[in-house]
PDB file of N, CA and C in Angstrom:
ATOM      1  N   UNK A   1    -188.839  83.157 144.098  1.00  0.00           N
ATOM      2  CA  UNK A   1    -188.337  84.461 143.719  1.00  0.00           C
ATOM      3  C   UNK A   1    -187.216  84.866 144.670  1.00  0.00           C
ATOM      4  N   UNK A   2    -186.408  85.529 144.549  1.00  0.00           N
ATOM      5  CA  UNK A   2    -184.833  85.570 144.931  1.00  0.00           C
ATOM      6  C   UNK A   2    -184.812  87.242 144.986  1.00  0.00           C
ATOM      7  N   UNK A   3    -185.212  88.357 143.834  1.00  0.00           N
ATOM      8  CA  UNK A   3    -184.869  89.358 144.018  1.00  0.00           C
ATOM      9  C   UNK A   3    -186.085  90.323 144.489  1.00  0.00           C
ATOM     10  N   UNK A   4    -186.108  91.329 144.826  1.00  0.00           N
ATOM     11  CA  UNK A   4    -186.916  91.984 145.272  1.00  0.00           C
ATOM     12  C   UNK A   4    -187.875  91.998 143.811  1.00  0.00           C
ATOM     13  N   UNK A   5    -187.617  92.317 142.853  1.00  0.00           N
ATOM     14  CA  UNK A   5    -187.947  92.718 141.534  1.00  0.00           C
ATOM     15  C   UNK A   5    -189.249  91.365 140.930  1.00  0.00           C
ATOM     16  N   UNK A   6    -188.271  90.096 141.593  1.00  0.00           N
ATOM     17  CA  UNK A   6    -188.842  89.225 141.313  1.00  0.00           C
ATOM     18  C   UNK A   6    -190.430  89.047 142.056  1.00  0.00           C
ATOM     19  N   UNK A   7    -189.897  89.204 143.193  1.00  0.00           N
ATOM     20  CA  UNK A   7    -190.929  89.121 144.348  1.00  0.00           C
ATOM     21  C   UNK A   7    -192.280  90.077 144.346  1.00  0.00           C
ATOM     22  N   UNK A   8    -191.763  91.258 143.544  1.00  0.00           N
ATOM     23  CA  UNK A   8    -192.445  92.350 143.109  1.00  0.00           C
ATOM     24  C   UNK A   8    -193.598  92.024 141.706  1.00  0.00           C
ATOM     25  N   UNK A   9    -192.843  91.153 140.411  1.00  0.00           N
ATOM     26  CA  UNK A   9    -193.656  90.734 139.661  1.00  0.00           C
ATOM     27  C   UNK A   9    -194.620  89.812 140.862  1.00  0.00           C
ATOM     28  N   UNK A  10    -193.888  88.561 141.193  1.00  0.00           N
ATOM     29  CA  UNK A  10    -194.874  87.580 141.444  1.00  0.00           C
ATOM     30  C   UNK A  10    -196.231  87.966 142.101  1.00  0.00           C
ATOM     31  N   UNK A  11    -196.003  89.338 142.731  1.00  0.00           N
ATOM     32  CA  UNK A  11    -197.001  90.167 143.831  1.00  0.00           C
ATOM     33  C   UNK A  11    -197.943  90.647 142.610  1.00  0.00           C
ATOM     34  N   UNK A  12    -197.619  91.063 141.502  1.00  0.00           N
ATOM     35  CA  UNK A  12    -198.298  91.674 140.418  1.00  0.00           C
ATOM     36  C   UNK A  12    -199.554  90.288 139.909  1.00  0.00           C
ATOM     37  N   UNK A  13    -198.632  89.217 139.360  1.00  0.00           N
ATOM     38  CA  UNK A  13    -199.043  88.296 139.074  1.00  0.00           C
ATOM     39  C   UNK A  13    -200.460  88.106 139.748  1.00  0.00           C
ATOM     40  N   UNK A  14    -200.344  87.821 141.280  1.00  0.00           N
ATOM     41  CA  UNK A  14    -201.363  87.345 141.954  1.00  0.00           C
ATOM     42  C   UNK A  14    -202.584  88.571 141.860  1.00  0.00           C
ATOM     43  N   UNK A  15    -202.585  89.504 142.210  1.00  0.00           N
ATOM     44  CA  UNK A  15    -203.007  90.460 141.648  1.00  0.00           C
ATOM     45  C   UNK A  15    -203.676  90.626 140.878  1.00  0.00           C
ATOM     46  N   UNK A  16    -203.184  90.552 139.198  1.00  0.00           N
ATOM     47  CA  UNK A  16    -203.750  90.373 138.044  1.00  0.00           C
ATOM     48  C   UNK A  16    -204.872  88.554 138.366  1.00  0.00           C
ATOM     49  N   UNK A  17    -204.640  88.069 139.001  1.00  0.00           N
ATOM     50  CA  UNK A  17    -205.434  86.248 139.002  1.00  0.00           C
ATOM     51  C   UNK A  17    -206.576  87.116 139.487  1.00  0.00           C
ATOM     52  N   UNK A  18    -206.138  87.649 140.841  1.00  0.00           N
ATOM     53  CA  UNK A  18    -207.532  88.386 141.652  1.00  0.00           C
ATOM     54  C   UNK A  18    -208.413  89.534 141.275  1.00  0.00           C
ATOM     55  N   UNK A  19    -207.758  90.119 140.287  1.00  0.00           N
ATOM     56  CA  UNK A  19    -208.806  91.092 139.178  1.00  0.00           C
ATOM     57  C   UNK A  19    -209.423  90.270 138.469  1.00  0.00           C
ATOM     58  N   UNK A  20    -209.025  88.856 138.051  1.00  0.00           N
ATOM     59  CA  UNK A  20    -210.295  88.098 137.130  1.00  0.00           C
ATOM     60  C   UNK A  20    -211.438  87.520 138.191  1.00  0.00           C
ATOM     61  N   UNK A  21    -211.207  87.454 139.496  1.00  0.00           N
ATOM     62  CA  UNK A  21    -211.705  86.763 140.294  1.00  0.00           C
ATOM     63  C   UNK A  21    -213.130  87.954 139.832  1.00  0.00           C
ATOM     64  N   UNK A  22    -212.232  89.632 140.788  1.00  0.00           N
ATOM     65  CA  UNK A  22    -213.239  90.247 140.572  1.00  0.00           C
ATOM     66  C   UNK A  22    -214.333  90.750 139.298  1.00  0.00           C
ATOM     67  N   UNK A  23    -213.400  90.548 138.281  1.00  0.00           N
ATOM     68  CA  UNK A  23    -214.320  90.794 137.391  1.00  0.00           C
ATOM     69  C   UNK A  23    -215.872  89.756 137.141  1.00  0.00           C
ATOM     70  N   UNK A  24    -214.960  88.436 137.808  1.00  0.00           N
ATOM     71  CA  UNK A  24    -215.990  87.104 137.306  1.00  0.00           C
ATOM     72  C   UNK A  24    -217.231  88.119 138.723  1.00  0.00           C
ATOM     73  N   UNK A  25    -216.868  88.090 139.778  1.00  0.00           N
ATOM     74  CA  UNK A  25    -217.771  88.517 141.146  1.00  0.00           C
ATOM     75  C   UNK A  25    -218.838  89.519 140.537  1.00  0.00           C
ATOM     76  N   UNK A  26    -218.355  91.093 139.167  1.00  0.00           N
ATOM     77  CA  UNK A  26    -218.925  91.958 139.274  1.00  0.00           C
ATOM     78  C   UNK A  26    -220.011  91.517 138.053  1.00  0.00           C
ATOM     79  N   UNK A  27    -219.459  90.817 137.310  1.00  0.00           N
ATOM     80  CA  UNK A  27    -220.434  90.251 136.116  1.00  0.00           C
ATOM     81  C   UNK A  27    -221.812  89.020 137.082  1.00  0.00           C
ATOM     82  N   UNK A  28    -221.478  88.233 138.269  1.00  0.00           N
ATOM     83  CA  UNK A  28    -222.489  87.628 138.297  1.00  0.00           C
ATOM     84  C   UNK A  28    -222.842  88.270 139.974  1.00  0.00           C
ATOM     85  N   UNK A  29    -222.961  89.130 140.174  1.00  0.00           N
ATOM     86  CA  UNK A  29    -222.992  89.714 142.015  1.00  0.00           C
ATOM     87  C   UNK A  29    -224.589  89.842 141.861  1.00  0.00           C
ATOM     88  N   UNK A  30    -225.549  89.787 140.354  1.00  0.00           N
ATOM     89  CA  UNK A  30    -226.805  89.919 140.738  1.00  0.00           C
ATOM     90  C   UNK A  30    -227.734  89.023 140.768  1.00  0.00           C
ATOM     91  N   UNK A  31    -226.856  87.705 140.638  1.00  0.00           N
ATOM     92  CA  UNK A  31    -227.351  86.471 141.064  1.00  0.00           C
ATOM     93  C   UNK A  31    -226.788  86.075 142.345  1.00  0.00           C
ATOM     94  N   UNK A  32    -226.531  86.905 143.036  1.00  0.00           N
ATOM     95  CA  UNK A  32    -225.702  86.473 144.663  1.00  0.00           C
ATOM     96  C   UNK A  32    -227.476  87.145 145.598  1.00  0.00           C
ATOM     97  N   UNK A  33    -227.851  85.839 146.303  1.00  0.00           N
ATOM     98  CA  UNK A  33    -228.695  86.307 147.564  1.00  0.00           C
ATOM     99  C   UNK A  33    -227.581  87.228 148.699  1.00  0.00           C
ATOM    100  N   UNK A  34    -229.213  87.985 149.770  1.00  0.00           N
ATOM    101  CA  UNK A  34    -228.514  89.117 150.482  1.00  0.00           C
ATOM    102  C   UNK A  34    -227.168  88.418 151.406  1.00  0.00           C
ATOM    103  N   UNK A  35    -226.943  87.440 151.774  1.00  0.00           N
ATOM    104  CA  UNK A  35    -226.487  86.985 152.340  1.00  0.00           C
ATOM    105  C   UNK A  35    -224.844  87.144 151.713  1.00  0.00           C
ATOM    106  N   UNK A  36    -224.899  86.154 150.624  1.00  0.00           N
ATOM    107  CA  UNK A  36    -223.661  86.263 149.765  1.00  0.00           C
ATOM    108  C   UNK A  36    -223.365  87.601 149.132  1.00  0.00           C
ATOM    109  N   UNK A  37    -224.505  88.544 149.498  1.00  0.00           N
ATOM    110  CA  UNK A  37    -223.912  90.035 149.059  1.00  0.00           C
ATOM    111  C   UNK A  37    -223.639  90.696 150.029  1.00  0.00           C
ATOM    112  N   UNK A  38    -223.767  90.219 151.169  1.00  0.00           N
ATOM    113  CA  UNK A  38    -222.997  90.568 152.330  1.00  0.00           C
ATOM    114  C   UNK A  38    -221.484  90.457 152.163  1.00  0.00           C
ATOM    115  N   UNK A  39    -220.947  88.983 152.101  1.00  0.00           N
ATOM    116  CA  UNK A  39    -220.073  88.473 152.202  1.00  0.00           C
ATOM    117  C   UNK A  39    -218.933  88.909 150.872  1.00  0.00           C
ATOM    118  N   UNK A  40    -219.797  89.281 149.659  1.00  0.00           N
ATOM    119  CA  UNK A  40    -218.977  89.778 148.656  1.00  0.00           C
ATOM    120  C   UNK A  40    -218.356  91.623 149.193  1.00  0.00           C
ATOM    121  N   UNK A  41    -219.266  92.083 150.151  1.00  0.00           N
ATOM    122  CA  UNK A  41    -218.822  93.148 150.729  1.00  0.00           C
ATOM    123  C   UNK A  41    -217.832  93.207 151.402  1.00  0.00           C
ATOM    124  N   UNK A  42    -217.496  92.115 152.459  1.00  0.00           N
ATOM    125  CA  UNK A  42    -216.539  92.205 153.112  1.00  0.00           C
ATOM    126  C   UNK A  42    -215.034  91.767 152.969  1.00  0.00           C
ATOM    127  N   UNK A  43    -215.592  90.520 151.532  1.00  0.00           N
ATOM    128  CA  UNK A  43    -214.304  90.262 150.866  1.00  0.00           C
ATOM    129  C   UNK A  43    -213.622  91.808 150.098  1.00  0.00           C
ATOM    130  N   UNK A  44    -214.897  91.876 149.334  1.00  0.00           N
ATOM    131  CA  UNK A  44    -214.037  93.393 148.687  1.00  0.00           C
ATOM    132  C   UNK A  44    -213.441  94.987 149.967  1.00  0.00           C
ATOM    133  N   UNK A  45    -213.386  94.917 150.349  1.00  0.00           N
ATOM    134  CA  UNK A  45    -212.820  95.508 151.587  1.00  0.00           C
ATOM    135  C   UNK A  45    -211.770  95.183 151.982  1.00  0.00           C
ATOM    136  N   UNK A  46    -211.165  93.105 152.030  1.00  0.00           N
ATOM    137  CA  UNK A  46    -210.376  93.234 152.701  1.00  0.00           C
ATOM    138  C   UNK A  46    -209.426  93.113 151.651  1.00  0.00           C
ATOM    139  N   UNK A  47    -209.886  92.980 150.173  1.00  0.00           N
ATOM    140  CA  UNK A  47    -209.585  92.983 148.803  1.00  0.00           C
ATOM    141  C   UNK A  47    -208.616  94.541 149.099  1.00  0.00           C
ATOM    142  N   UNK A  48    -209.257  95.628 149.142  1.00  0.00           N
ATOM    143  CA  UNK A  48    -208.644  96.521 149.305  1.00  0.00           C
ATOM    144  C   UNK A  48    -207.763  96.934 150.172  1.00  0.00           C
ATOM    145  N   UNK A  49    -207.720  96.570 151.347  1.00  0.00           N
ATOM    146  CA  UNK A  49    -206.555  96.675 151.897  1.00  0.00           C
ATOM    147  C   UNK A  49    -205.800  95.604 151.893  1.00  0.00           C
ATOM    148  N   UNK A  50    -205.788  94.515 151.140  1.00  0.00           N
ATOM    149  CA  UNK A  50    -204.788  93.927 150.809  1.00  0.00           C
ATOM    150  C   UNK A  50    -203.723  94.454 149.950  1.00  0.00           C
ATOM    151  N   UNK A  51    -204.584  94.796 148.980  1.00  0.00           N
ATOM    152  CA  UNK A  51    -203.780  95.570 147.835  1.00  0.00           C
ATOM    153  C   UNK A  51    -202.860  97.251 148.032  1.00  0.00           C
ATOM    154  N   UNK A  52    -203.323  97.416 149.001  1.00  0.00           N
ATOM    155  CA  UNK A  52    -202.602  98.577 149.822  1.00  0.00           C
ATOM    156  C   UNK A  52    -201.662  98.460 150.278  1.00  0.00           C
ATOM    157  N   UNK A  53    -201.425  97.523 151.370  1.00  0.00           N
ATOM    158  CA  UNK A  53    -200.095  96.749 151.374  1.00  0.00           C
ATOM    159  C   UNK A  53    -199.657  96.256 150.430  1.00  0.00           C
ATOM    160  N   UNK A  54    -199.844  95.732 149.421  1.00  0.00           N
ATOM    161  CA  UNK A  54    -199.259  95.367 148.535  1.00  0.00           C
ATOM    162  C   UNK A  54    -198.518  96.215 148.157  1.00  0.00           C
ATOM    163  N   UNK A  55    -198.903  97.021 147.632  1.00  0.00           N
ATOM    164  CA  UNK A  55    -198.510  99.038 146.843  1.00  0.00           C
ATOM    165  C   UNK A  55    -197.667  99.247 147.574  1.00  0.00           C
ATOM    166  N   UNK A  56    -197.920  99.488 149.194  1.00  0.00           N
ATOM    167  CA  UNK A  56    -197.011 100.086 149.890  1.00  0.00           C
ATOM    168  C   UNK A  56    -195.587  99.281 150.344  1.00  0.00           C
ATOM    169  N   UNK A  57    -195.769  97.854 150.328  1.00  0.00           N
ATOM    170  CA  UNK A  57    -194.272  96.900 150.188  1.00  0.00           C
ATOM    171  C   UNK A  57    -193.394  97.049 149.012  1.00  0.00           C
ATOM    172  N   UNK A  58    -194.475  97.124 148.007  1.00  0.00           N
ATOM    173  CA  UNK A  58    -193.733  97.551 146.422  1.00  0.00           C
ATOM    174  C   UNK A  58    -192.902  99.074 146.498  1.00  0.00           C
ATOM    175  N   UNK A  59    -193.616 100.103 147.191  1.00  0.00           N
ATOM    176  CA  UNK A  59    -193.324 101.146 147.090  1.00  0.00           C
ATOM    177  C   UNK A  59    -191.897 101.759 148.176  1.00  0.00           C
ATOM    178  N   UNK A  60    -191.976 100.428 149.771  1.00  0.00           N
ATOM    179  CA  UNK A  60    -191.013 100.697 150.413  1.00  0.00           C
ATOM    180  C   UNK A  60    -189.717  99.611 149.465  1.00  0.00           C
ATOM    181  N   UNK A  61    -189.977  98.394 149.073  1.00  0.00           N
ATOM    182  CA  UNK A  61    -188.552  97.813 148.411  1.00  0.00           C
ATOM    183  C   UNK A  61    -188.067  98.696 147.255  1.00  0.00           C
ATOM    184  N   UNK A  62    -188.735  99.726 146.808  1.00  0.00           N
ATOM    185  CA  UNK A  62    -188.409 100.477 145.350  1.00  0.00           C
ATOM    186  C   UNK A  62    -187.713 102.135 145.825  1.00  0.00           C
ATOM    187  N   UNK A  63    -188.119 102.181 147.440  1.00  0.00           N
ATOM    188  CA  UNK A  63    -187.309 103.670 148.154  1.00  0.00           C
ATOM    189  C   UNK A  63    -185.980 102.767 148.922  1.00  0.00           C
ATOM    190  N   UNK A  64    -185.650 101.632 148.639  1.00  0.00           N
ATOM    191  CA  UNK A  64    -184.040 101.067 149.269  1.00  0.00           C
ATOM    192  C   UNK A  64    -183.268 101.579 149.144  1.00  0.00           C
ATOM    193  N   UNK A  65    -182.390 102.222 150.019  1.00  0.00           N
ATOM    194  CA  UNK A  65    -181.041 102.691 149.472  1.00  0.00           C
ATOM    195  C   UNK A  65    -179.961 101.637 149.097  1.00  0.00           C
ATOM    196  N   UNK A  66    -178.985 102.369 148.080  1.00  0.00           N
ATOM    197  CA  UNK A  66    -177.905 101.222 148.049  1.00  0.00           C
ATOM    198  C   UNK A  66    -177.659  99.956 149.029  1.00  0.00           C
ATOM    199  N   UNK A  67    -177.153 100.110 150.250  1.00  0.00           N
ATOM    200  CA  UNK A  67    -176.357  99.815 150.848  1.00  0.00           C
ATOM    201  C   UNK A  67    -177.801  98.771 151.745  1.00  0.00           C
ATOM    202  N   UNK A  68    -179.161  99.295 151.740  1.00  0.00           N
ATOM    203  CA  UNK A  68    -180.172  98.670 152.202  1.00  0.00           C
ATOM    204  C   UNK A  68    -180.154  96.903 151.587  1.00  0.00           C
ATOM    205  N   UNK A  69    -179.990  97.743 149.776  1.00  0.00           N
ATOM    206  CA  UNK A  69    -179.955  96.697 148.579  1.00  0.00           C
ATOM    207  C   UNK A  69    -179.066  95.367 148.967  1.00  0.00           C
ATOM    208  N   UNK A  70    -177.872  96.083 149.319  1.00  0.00           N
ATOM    209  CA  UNK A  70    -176.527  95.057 149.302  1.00  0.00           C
ATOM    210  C   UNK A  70    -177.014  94.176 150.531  1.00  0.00           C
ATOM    211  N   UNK A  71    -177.316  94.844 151.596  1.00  0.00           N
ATOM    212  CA  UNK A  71    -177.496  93.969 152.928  1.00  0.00           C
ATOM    213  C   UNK A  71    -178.675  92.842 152.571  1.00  0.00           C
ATOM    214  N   UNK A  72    -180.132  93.368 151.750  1.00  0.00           N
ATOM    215  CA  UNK A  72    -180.797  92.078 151.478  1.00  0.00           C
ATOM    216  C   UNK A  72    -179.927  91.283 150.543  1.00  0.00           C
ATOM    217  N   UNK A  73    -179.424  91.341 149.749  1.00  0.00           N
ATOM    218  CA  UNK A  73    -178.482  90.659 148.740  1.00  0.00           C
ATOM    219  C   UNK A  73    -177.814  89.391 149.685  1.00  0.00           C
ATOM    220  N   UNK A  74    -177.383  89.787 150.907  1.00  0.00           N
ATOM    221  CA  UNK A  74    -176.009  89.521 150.929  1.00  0.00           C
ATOM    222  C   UNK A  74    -176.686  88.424 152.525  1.00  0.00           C
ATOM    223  N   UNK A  75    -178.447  88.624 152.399  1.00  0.00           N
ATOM    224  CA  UNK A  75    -179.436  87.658 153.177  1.00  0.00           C
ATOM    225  C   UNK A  75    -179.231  88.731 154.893  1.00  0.00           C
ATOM    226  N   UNK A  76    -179.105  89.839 155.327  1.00  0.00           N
ATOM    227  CA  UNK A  76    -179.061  90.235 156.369  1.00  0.00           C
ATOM    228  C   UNK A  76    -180.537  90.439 156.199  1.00  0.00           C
ATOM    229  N   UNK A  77    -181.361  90.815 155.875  1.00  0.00           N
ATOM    230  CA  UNK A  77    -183.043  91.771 155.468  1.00  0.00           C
ATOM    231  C   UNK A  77    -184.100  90.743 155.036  1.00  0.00           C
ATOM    232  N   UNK A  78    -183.061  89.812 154.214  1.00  0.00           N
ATOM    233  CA  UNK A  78    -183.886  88.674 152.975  1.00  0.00           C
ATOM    234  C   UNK A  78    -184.911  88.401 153.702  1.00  0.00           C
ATOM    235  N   UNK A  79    -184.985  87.251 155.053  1.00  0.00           N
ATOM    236  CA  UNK A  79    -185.725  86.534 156.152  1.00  0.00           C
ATOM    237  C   UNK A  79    -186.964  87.377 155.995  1.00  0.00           C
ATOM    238  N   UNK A  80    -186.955  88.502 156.510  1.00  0.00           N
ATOM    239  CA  UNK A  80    -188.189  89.203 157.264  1.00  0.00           C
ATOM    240  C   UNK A  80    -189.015  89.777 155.948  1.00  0.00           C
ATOM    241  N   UNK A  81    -188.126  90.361 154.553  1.00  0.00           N
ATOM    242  CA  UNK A  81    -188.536  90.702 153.640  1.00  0.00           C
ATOM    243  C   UNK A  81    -189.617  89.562 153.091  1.00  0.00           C
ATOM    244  N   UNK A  82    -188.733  88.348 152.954  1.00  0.00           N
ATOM    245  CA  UNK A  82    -189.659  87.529 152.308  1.00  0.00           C
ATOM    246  C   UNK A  82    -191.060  86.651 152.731  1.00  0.00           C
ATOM    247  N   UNK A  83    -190.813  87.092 154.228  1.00  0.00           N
ATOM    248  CA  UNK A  83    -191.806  86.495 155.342  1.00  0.00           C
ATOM    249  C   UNK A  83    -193.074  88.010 154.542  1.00  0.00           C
ATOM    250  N   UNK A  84    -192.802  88.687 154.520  1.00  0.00           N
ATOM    251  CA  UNK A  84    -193.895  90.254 154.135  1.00  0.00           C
ATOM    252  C   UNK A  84    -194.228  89.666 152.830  1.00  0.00           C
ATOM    253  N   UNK A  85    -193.143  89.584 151.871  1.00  0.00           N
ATOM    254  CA  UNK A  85    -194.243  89.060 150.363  1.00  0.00           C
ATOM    255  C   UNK A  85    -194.715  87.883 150.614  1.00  0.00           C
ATOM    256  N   UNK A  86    -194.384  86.690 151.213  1.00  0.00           N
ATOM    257  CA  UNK A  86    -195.336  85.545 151.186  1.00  0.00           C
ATOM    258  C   UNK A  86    -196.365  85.729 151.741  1.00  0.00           C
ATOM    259  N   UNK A  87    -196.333  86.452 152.572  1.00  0.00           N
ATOM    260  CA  UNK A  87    -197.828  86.797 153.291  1.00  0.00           C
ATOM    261  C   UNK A  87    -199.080  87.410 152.835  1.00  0.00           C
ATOM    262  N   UNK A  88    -198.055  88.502 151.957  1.00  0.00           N
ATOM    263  CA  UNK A  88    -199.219  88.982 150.766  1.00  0.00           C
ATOM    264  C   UNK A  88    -199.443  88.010 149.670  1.00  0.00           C
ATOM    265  N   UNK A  89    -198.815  87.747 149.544  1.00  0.00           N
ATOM    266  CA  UNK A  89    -199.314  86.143 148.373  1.00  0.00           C
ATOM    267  C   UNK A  89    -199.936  85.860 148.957  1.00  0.00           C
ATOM    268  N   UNK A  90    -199.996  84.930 149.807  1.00  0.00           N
ATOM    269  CA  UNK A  90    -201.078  84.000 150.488  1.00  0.00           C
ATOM    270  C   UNK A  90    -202.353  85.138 150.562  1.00  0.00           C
ATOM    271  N   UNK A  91    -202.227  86.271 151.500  1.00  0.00           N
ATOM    272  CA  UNK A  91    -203.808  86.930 151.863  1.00  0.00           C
ATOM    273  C   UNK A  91    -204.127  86.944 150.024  1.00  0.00           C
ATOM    274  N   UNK A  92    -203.549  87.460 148.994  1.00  0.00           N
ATOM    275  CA  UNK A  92    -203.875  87.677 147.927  1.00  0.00           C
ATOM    276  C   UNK A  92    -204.734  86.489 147.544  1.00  0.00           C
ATOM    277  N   UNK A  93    -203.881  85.117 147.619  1.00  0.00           N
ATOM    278  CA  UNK A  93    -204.242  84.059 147.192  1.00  0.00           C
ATOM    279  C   UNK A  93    -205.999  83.552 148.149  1.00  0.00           C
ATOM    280  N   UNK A  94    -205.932  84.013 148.930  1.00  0.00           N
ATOM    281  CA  UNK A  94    -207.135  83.345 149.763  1.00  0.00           C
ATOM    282  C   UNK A  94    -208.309  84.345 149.824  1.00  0.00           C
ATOM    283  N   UNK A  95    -208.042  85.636 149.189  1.00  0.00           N
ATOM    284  CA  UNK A  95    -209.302  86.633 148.651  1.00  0.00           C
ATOM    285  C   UNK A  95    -209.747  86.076 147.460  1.00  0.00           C
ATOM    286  N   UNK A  96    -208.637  85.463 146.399  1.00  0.00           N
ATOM    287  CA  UNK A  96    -209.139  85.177 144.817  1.00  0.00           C
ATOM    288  C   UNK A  96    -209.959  83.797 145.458  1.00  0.00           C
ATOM    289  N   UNK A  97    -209.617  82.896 146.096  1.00  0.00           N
ATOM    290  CA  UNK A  97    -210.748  81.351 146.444  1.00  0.00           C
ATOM    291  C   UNK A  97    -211.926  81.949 146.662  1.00  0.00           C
ATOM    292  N   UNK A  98    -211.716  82.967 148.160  1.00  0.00           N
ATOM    293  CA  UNK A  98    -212.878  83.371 148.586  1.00  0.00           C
ATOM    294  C   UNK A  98    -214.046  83.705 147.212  1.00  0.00           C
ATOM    295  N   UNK A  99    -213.701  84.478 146.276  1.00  0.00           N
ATOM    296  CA  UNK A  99    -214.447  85.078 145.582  1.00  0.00           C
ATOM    297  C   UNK A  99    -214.910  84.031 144.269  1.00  0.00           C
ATOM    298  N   UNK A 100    -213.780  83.515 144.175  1.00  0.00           N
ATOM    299  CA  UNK A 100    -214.318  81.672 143.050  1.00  0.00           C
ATOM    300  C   UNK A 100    -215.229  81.676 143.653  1.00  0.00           C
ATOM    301  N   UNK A 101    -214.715  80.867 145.197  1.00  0.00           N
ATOM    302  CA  UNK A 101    -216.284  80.047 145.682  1.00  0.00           C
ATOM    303  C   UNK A 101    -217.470  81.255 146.219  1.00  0.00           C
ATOM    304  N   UNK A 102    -217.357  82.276 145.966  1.00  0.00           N
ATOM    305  CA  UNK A 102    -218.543  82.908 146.327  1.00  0.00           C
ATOM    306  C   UNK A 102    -219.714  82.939 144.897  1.00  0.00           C
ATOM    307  N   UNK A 103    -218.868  82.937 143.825  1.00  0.00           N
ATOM    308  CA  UNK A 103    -219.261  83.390 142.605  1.00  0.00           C
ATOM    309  C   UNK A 103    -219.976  82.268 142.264  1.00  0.00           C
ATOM    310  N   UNK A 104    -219.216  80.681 142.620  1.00  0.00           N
ATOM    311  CA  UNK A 104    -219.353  79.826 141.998  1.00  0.00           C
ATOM    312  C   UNK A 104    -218.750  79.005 140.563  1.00  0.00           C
ATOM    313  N   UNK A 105    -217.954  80.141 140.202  1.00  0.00           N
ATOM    314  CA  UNK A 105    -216.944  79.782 139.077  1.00  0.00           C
ATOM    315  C   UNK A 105    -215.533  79.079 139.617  1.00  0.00           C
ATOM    316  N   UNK A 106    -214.979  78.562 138.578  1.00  0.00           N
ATOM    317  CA  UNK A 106    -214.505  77.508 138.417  1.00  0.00           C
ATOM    318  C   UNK A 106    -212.812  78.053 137.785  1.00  0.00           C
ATOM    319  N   UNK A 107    -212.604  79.483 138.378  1.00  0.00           N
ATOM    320  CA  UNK A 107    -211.011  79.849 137.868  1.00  0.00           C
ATOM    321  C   UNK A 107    -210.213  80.328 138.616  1.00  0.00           C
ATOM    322  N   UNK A 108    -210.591  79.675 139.689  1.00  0.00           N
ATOM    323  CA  UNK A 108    -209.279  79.556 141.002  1.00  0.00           C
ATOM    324  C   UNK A 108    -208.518  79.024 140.689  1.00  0.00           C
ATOM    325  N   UNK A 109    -206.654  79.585 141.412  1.00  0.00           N
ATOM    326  CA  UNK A 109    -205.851  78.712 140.998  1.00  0.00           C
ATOM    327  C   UNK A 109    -205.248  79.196 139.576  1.00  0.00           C
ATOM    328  N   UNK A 110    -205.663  80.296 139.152  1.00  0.00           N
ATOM    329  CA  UNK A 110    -204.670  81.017 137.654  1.00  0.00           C
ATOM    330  C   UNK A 110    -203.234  81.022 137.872  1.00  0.00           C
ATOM    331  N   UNK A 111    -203.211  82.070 139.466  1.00  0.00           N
ATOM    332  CA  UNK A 111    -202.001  82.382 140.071  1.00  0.00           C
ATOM    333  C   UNK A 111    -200.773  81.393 139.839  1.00  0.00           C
TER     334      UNK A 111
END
C-alpha cells in the first residue's frame, strides 16, 4: 500500500479477518476450560486496544493538512508513517492467530 487511503483500507481489512476470529471465539468460548478463558480475556483486551490505535492512526492520517499530505507524498513522513501501519497489521495479525489457535478453528490467515 502506497497511499495513506490505501494503508487505511488494508488496516480495515485486517480488522474485518479479526472480527471473524472473534465471532468464531464468542460462538465456541463455552467449550474453552478456565484456563483458556483466562487467556481469551486477555487477548480480548489487547484486541481492544489494538483497535484503538488503529481508530486513532486512521483518525490522525484523515486530520493531515495539505502541505502534511504533500510532504508524505513526496516520502519526507512516508518511513515512520508506514513503520505505525505495519505494526498495526502485524499486532492485528497476531491477535486473529492468537484467537484461531485458542478456539481451535481453522480460519487464520483470511487477512
Amino acid at each position: 500500500a502506497t497511499s495513506h487511503r490505501e494503508k487505511c483500507i488494508s488496516l480495515l481489512s485486517n480488522a474485518h479477518a479479526l472480527q471473524l476470529a472473534l465471532v468464531e471465539a464468542n460462538q465456541t468460548h463455552e467449550m474453552l476450560d478456565a484456563h483458556s478463558l483466562t487467556q481469551l480475556k486477555k487477548i480480548m483486551i489487547s484486541c481492544l486496544g489494538v483497535l484503538r490505535l488503529c481508530s486513532a492512526r486512521v483518525d490522525a492520517v484523515g486530520n493531515l493538512s495539505t502541505l502534511e499530505k504533500a510532504f508524505t507524498r513526496c516520502g519526507v513522513w512516508s518511513s515512520s508513517s508506514n513503520k505505525k501501519f505495519m505494526s498495526l497489521q502485524s499486532d492485528l495479525e497476531i491477535i486473529e492467530t492468537q484467537l484461531w489457535n485458542l478456539t481451535g478453528a481453522s480460519g487464520g490467515g483470511i487477512a
